[in-house]
PDB file of N, CA and C in Angstrom:
ATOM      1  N   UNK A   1      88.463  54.504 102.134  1.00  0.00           N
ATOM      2  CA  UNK A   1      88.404  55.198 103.391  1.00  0.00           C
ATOM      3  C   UNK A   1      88.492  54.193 104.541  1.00  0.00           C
ATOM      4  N   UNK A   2      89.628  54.327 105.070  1.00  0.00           N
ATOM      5  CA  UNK A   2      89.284  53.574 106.616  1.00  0.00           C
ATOM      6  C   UNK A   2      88.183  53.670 107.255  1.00  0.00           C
ATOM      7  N   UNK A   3      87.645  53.097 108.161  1.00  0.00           N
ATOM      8  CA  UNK A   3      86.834  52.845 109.028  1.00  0.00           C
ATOM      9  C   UNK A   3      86.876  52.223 110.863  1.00  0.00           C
ATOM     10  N   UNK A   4      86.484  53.214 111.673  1.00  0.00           N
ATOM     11  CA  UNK A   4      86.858  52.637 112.942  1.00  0.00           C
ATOM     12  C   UNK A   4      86.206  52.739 113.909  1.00  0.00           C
ATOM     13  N   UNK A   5      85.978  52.062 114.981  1.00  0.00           N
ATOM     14  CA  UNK A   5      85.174  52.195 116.021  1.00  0.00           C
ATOM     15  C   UNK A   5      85.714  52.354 117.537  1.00  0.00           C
ATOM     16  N   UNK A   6      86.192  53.943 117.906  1.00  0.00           N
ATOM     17  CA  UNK A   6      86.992  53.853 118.985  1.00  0.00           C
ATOM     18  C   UNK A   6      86.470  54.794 120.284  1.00  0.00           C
ATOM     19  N   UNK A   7      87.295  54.456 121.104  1.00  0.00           N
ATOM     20  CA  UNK A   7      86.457  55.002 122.739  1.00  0.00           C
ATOM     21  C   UNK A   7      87.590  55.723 123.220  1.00  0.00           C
ATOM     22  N   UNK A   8      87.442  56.584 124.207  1.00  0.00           N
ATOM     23  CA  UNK A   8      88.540  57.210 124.780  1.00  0.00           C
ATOM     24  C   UNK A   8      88.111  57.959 126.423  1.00  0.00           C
ATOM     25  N   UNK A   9      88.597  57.512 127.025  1.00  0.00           N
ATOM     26  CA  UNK A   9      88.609  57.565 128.688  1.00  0.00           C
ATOM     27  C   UNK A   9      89.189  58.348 129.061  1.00  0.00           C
ATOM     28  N   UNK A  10      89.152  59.472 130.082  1.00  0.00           N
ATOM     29  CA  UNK A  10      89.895  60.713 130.930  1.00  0.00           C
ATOM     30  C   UNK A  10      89.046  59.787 132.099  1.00  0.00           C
ATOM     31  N   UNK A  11      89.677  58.880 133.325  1.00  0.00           N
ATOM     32  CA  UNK A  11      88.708  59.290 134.620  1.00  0.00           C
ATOM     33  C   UNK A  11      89.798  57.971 135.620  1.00  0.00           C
ATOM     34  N   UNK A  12      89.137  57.826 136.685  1.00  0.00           N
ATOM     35  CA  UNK A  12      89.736  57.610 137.985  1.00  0.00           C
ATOM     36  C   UNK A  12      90.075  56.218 137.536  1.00  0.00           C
ATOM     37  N   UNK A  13      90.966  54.995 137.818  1.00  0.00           N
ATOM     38  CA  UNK A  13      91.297  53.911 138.435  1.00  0.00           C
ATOM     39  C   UNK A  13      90.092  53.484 139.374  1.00  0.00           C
ATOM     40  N   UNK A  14      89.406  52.357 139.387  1.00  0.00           N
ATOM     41  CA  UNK A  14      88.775  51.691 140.290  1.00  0.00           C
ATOM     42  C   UNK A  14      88.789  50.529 141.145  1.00  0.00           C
ATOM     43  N   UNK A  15      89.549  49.701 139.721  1.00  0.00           N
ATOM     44  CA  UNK A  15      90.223  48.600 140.075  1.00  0.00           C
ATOM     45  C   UNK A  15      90.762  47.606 139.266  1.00  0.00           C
ATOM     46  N   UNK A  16      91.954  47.165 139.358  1.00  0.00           N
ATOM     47  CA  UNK A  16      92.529  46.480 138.316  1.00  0.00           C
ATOM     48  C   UNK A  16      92.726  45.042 138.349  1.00  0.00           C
ATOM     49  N   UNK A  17      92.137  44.123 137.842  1.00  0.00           N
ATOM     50  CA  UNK A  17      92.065  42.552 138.116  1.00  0.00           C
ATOM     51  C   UNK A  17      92.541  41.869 136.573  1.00  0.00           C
ATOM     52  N   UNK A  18      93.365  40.648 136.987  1.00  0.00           N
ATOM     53  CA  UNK A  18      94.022  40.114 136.004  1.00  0.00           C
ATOM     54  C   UNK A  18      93.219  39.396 135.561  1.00  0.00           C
ATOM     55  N   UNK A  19      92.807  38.694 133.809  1.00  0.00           N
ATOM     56  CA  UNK A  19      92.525  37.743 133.707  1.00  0.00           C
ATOM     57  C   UNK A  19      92.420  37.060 132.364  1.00  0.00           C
ATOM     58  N   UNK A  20      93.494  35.580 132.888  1.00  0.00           N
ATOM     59  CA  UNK A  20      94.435  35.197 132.230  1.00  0.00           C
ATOM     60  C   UNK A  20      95.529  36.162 131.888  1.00  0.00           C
ATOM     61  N   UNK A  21      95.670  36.321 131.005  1.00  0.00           N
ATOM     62  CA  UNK A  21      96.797  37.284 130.133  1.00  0.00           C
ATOM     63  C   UNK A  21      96.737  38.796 130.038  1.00  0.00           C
ATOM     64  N   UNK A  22      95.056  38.919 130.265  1.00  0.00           N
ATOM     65  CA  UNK A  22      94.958  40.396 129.921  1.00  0.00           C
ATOM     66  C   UNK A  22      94.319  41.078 131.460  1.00  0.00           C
ATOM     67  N   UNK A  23      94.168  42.161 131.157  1.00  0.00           N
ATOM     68  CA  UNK A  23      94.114  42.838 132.568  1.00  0.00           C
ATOM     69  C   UNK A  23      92.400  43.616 132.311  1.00  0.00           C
ATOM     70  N   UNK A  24      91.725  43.319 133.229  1.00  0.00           N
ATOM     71  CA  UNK A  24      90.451  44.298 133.184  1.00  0.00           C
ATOM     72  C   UNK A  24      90.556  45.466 133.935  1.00  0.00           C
ATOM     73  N   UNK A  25      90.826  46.914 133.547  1.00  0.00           N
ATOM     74  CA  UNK A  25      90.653  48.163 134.332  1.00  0.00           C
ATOM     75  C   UNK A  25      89.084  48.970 134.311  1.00  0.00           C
ATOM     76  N   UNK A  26      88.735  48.826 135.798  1.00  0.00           N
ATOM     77  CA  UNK A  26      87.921  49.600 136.178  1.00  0.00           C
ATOM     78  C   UNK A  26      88.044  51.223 135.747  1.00  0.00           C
ATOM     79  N   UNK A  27      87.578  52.039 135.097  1.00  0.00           N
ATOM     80  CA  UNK A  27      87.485  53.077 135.008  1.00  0.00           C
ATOM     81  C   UNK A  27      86.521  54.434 135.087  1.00  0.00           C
ATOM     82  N   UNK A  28      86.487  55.217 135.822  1.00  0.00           N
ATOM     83  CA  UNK A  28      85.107  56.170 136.260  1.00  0.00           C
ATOM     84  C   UNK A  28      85.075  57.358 135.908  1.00  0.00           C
ATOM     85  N   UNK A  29      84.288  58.103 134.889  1.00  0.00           N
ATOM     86  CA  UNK A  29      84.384  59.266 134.330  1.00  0.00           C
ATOM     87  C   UNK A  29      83.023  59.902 135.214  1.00  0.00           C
ATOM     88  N   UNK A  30      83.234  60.699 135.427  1.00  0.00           N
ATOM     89  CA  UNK A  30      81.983  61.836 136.638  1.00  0.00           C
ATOM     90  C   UNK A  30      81.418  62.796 135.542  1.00  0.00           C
ATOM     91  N   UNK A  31      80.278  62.840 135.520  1.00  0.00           N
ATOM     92  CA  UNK A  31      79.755  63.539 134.367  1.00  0.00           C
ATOM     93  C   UNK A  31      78.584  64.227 135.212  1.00  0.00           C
ATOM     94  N   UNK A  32      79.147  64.660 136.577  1.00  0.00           N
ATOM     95  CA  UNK A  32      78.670  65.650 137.759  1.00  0.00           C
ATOM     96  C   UNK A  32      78.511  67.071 137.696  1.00  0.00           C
ATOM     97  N   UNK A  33      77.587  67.731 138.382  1.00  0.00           N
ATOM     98  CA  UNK A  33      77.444  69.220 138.042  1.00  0.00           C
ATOM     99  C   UNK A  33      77.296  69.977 139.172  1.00  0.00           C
ATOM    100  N   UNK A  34      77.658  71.133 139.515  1.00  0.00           N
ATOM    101  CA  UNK A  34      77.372  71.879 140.337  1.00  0.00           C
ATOM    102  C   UNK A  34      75.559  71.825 140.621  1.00  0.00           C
ATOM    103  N   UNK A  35      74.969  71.670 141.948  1.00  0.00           N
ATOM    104  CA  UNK A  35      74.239  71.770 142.652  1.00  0.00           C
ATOM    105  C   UNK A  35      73.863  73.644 142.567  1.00  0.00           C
ATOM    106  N   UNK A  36      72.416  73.893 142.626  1.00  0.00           N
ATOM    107  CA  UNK A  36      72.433  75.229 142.648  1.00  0.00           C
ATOM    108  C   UNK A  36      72.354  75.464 144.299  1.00  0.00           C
ATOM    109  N   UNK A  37      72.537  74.712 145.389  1.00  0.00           N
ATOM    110  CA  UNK A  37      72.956  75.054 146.462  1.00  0.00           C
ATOM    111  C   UNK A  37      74.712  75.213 146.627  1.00  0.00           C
ATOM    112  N   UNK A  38      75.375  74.694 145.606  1.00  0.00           N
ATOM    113  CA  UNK A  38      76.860  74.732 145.246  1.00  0.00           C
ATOM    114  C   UNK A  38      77.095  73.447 145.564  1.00  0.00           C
ATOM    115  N   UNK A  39      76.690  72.667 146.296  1.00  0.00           N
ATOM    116  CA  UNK A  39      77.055  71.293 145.870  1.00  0.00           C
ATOM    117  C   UNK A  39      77.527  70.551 144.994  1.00  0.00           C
ATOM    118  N   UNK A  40      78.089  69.520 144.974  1.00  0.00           N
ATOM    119  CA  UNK A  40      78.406  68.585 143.580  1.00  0.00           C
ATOM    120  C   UNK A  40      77.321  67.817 143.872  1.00  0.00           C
ATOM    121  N   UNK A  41      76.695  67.223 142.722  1.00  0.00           N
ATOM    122  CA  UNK A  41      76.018  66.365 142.699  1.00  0.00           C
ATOM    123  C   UNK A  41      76.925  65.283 141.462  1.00  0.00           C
ATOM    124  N   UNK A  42      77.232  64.254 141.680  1.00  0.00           N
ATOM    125  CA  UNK A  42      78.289  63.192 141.003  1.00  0.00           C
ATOM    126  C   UNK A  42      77.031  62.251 140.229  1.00  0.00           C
ATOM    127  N   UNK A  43      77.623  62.355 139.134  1.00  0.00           N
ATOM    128  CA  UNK A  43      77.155  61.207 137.919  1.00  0.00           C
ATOM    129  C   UNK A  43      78.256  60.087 137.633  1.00  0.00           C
ATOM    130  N   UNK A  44      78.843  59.302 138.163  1.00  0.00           N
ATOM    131  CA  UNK A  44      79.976  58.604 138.164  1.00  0.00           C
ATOM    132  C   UNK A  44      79.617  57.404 137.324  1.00  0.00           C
ATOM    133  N   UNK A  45      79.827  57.484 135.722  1.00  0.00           N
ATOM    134  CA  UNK A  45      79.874  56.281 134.847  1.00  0.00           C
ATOM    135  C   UNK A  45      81.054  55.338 134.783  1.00  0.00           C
ATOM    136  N   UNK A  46      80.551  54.256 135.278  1.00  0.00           N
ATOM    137  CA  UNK A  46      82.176  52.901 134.975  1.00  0.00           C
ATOM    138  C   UNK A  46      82.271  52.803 134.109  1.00  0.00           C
ATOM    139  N   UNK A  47      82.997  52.132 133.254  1.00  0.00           N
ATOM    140  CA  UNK A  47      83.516  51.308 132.073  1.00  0.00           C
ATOM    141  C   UNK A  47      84.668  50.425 132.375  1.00  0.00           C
ATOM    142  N   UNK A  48      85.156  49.285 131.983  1.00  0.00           N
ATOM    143  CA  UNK A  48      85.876  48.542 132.052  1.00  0.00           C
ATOM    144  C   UNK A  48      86.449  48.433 130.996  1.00  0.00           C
ATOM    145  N   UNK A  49      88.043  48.569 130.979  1.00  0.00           N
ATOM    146  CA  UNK A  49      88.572  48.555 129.845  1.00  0.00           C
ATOM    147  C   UNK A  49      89.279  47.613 130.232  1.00  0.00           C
ATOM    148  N   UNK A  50      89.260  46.665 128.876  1.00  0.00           N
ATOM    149  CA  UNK A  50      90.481  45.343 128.975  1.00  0.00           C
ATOM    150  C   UNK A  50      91.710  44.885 127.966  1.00  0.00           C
ATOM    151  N   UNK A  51      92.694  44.933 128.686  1.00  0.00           N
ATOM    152  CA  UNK A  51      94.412  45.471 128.261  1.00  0.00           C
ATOM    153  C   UNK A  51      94.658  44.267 127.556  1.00  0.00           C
ATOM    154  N   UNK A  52      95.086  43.845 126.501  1.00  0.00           N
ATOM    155  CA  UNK A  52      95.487  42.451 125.552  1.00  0.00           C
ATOM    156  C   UNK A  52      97.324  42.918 125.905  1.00  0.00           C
ATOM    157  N   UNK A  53      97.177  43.820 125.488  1.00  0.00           N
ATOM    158  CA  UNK A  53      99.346  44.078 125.330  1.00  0.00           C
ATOM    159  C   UNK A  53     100.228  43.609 126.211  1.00  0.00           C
ATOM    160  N   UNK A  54     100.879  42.246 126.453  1.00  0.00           N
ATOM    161  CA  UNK A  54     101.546  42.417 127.624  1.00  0.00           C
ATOM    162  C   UNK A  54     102.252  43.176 127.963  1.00  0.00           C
ATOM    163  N   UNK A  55     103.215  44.239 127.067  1.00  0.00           N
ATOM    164  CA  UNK A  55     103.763  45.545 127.521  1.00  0.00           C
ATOM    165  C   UNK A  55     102.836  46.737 128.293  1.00  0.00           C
ATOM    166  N   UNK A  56     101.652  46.460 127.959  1.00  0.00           N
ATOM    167  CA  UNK A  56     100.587  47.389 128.447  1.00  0.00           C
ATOM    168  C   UNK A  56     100.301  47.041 130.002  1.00  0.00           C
ATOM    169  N   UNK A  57     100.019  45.478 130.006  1.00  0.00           N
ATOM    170  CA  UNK A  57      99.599  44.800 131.057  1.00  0.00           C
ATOM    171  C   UNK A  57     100.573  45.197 132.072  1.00  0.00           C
ATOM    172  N   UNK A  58     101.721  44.955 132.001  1.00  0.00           N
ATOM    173  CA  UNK A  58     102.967  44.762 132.777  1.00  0.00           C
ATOM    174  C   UNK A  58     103.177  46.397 133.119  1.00  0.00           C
ATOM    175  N   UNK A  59     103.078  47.198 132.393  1.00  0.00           N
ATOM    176  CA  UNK A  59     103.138  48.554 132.770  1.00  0.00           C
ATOM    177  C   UNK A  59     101.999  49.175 133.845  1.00  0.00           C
ATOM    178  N   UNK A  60     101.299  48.825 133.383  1.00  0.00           N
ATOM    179  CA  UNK A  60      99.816  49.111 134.691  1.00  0.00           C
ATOM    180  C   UNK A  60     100.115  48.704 135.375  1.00  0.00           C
ATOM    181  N   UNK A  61     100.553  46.917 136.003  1.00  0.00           N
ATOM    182  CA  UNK A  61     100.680  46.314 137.290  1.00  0.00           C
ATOM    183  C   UNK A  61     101.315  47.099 137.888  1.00  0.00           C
ATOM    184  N   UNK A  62     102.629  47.536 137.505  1.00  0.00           N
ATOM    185  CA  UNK A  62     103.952  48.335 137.869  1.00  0.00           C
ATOM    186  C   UNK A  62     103.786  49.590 137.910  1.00  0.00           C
ATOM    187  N   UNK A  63     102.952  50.427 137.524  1.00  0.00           N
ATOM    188  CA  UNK A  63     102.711  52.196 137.689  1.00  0.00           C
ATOM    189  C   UNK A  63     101.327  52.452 138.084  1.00  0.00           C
ATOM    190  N   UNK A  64     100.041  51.527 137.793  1.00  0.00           N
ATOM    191  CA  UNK A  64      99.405  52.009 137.754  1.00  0.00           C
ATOM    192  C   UNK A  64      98.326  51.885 139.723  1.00  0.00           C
ATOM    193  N   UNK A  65      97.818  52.551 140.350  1.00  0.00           N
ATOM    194  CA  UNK A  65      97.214  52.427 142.039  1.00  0.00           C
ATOM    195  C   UNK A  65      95.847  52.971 141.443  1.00  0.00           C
ATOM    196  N   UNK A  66      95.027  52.368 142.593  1.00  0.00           N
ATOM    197  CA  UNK A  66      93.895  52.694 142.612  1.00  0.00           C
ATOM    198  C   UNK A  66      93.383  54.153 142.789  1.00  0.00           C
ATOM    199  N   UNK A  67      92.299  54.965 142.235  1.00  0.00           N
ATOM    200  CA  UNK A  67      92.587  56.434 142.373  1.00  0.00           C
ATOM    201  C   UNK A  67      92.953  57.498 141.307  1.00  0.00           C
ATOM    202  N   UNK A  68      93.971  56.658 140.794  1.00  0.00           N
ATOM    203  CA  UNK A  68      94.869  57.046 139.927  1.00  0.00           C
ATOM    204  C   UNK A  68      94.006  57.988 138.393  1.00  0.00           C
ATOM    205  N   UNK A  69      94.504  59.053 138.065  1.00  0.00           N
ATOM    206  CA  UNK A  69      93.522  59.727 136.875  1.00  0.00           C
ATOM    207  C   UNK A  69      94.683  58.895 135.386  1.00  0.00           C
ATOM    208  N   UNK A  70      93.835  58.824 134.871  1.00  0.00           N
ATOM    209  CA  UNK A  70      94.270  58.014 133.426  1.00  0.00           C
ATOM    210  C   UNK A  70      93.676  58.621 132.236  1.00  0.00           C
ATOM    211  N   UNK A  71      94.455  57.875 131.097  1.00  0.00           N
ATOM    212  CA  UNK A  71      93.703  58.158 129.979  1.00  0.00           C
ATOM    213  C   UNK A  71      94.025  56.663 129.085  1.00  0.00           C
ATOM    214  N   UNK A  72      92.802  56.765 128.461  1.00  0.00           N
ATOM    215  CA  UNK A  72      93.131  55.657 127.684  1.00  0.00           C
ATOM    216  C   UNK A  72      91.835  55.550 126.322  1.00  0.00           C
ATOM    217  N   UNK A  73      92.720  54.745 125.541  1.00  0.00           N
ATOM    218  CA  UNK A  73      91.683  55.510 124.481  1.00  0.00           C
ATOM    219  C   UNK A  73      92.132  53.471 123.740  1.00  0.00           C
ATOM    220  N   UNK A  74      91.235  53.369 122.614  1.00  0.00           N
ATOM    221  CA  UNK A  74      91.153  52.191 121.891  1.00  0.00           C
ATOM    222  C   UNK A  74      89.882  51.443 121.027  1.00  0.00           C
ATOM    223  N   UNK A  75      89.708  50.661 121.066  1.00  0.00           N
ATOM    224  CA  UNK A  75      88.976  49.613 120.164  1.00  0.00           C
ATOM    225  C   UNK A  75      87.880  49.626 120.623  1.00  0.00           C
ATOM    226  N   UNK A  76      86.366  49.904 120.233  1.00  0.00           N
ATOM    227  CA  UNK A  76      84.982  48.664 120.309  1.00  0.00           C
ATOM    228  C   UNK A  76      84.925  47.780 120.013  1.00  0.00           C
ATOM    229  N   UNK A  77      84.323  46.595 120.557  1.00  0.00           N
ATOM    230  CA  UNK A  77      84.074  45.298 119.711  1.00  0.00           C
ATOM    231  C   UNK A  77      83.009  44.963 120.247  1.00  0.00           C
ATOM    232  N   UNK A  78      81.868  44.755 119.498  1.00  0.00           N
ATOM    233  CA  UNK A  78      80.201  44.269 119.857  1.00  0.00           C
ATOM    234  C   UNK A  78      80.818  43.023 119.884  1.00  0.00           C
ATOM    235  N   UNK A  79      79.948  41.893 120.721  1.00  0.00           N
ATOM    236  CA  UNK A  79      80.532  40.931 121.236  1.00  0.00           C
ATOM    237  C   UNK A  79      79.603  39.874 121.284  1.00  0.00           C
ATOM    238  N   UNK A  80      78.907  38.374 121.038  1.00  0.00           N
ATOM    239  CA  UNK A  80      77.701  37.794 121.305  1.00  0.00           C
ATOM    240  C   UNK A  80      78.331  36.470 121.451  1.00  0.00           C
ATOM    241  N   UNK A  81      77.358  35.557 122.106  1.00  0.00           N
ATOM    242  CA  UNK A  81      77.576  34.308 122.280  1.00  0.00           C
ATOM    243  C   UNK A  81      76.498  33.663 122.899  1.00  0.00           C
ATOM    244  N   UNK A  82      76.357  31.738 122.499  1.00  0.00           N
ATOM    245  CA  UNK A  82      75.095  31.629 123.162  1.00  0.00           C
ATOM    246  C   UNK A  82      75.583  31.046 124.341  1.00  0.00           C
ATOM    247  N   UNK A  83      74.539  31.423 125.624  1.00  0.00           N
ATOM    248  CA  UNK A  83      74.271  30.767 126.883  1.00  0.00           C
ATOM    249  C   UNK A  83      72.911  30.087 127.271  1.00  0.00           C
ATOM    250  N   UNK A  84      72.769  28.647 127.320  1.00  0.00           N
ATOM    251  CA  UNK A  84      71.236  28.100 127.817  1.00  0.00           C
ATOM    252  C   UNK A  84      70.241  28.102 126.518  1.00  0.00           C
ATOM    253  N   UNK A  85      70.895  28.556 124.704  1.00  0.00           N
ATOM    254  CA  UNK A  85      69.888  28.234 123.948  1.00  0.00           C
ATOM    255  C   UNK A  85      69.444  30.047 124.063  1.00  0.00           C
ATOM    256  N   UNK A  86      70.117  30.940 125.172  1.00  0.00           N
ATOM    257  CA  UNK A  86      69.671  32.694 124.307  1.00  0.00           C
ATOM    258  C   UNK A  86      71.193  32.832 124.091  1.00  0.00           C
ATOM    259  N   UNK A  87      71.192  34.128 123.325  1.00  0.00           N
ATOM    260  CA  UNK A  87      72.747  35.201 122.689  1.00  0.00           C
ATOM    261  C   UNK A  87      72.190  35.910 123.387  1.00  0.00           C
ATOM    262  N   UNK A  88      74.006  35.719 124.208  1.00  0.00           N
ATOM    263  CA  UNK A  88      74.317  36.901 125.242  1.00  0.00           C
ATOM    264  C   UNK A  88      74.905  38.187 124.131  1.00  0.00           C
ATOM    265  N   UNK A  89      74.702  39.398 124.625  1.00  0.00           N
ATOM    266  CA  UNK A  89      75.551  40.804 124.249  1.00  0.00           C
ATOM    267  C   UNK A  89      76.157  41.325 125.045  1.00  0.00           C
ATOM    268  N   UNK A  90      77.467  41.601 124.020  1.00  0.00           N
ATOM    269  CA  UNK A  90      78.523  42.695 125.125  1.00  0.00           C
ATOM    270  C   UNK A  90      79.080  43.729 123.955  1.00  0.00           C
ATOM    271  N   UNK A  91      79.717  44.655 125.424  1.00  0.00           N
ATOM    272  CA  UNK A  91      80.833  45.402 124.382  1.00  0.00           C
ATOM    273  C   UNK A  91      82.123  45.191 124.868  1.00  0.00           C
ATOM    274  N   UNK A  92      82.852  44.994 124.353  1.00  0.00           N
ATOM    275  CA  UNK A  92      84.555  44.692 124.775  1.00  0.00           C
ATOM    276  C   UNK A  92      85.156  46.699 124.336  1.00  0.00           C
ATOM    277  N   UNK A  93      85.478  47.181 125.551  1.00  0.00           N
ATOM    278  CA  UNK A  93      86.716  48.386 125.204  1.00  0.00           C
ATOM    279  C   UNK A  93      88.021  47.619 124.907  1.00  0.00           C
ATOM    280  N   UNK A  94      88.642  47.331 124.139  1.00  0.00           N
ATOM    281  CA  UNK A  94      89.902  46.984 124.062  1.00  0.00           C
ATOM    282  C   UNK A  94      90.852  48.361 124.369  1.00  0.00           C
ATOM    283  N   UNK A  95      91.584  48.737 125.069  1.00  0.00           N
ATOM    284  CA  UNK A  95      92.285  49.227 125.249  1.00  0.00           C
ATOM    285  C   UNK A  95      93.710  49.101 124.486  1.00  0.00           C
ATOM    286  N   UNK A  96      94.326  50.434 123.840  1.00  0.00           N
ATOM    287  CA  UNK A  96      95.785  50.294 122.749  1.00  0.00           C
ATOM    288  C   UNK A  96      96.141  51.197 123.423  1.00  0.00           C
ATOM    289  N   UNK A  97      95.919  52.110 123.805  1.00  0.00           N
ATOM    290  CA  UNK A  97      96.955  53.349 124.622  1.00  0.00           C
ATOM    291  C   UNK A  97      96.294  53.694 125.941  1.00  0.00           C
ATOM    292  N   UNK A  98      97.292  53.050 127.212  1.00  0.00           N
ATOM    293  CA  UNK A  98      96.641  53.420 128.791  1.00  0.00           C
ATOM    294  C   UNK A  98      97.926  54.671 129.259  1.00  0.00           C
ATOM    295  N   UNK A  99      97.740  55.555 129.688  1.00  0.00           N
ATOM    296  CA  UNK A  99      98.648  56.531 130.320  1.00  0.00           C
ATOM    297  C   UNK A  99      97.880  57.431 131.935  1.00  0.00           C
ATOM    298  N   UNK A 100      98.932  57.492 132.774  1.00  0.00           N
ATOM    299  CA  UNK A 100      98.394  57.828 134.163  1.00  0.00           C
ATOM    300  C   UNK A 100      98.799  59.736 133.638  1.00  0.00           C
ATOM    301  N   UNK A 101      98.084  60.174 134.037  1.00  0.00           N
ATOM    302  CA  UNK A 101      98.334  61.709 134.050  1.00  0.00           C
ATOM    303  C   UNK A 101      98.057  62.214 135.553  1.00  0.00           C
ATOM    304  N   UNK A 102      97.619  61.394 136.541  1.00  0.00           N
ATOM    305  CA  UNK A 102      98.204  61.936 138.111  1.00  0.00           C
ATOM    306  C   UNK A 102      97.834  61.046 138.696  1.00  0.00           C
ATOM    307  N   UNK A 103      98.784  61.254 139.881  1.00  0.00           N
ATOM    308  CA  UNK A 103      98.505  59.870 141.340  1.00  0.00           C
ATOM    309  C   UNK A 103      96.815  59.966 141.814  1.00  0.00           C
ATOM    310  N   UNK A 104      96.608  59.232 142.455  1.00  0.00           N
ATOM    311  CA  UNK A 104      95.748  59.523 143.323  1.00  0.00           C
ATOM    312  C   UNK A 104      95.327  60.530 144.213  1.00  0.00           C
ATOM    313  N   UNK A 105      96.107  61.400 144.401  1.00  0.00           N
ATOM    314  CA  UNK A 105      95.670  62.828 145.716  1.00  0.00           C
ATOM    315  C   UNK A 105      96.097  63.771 145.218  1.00  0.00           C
ATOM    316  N   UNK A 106      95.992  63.659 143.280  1.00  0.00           N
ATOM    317  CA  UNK A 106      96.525  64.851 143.136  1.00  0.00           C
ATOM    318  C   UNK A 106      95.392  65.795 142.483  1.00  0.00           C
TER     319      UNK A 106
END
């Protein structure tokens, strides 16, 4: 049986910064609810997903604006290393499939 550990994103563009080779995308899913005055009240979770593909990379620079609704779905990777004598923890989203499904004002 295979085995896999994967994530998958529906939410806004925040901000996209290069580094080195791969690209880190800001990404914000709202997990907001109607107010019983009718208000929104916004739960806005980040995540940062980071692009290895240079076909991937190069396609975001070139299509992708801030705003922008996306989807993107891919890899976990628990992550450790030492700093100062402690192990640091992370999680790496690797990102394998980024796609825009509307501009910004739409």
């Amino acid at each position: 049986m295979k085995t896999f550990a994967e994530f998958q994103i529906i939410g806004r563009v925040g901000k996209v910064t290069e580094a080195g080779s791969t690209l880190k995308v800001s990404v914000v899913a709202d997990y907001g609810k109607r107010a019983e005055d009718g208000s929104w009240d916004s739960k806005p979770f980040w995540n940062t997903v980071t692009i290895f593909n240079e076909k991937t990379v190069n396609w975001i620079k070139d299509n992708i604006e801030v705003g922008d609704l996306v989807h993107t779905r891919g890899t976990i990777r628990e992550t450790s290393y030492e700093k100062d004598g402690a192990t640091v923890y992370g999680v790496t989203l690797a990102g394998d499939e980024f796609s825009r499904l509307a501009v910004k004002d739409q």
